[in-house]
Protein backbone atom coordinates (compact mmCIF):
# COMPACT_ATOMS: atom_id res chain seq x y z
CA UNK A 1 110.28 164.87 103.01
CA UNK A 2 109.80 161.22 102.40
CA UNK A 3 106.57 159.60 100.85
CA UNK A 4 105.87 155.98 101.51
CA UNK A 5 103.82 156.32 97.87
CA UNK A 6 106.64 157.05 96.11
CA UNK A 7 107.67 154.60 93.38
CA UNK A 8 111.42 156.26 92.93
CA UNK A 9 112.17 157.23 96.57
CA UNK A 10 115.82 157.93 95.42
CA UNK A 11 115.27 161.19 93.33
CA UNK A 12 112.33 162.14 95.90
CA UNK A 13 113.89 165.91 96.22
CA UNK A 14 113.09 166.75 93.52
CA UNK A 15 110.07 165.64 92.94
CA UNK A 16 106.87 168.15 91.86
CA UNK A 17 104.95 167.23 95.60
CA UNK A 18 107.95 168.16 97.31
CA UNK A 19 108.90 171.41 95.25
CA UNK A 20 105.53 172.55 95.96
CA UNK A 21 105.91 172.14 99.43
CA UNK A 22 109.02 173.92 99.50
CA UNK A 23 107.05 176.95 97.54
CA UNK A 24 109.61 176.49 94.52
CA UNK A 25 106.90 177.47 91.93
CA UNK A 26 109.24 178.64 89.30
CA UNK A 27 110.88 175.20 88.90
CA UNK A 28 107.29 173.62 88.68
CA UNK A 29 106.57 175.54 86.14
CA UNK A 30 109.55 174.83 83.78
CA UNK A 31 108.71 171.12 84.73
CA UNK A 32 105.31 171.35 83.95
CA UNK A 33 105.37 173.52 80.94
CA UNK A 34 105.14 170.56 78.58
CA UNK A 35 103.36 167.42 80.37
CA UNK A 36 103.61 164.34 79.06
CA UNK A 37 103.32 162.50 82.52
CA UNK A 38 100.62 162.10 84.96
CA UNK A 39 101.31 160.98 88.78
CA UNK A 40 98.65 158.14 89.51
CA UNK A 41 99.39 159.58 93.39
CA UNK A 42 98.41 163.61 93.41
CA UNK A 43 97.51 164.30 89.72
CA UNK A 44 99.99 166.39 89.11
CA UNK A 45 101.94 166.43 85.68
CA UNK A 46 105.04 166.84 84.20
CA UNK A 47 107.30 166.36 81.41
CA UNK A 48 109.75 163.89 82.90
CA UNK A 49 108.69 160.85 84.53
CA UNK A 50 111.69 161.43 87.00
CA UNK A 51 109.90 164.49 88.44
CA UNK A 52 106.78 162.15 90.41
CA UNK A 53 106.45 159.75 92.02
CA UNK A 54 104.17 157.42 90.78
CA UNK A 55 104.15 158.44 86.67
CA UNK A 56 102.33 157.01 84.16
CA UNK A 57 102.68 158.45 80.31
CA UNK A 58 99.49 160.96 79.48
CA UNK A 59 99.10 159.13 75.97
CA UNK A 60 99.93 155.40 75.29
């Protein structure tokens, strides 16, 4: 699945939109367990920036 959004198309697999898609809930949820990224495309968070794909830091 490839996003036209997506600021780091290179590591796009693995990405929180695409796990989702792919029903892979578990991962998410080991991503997401300690967010301290926001994705200025779907709103979804995360605690690496490498898992969106358009992150922005939660806190400056």
């Amino acid at each position: 699945m490839k996003q036209s959004t997506c600021k780091q198309e290179e590591g796009h697999g693995g990405h929180l939109c695409v796990l989702a898609s792919e029903g892979r809930f578990d991962e998410i949820r080991r991503l997401a367990a300690r967010p301290r990224f926001i994705c200025f495309n779907c709103g979804r968070v995360a605690e690496a920036a490498t898992s969106l794909c358009n992150p922005m830091p939660l806190e400056k």
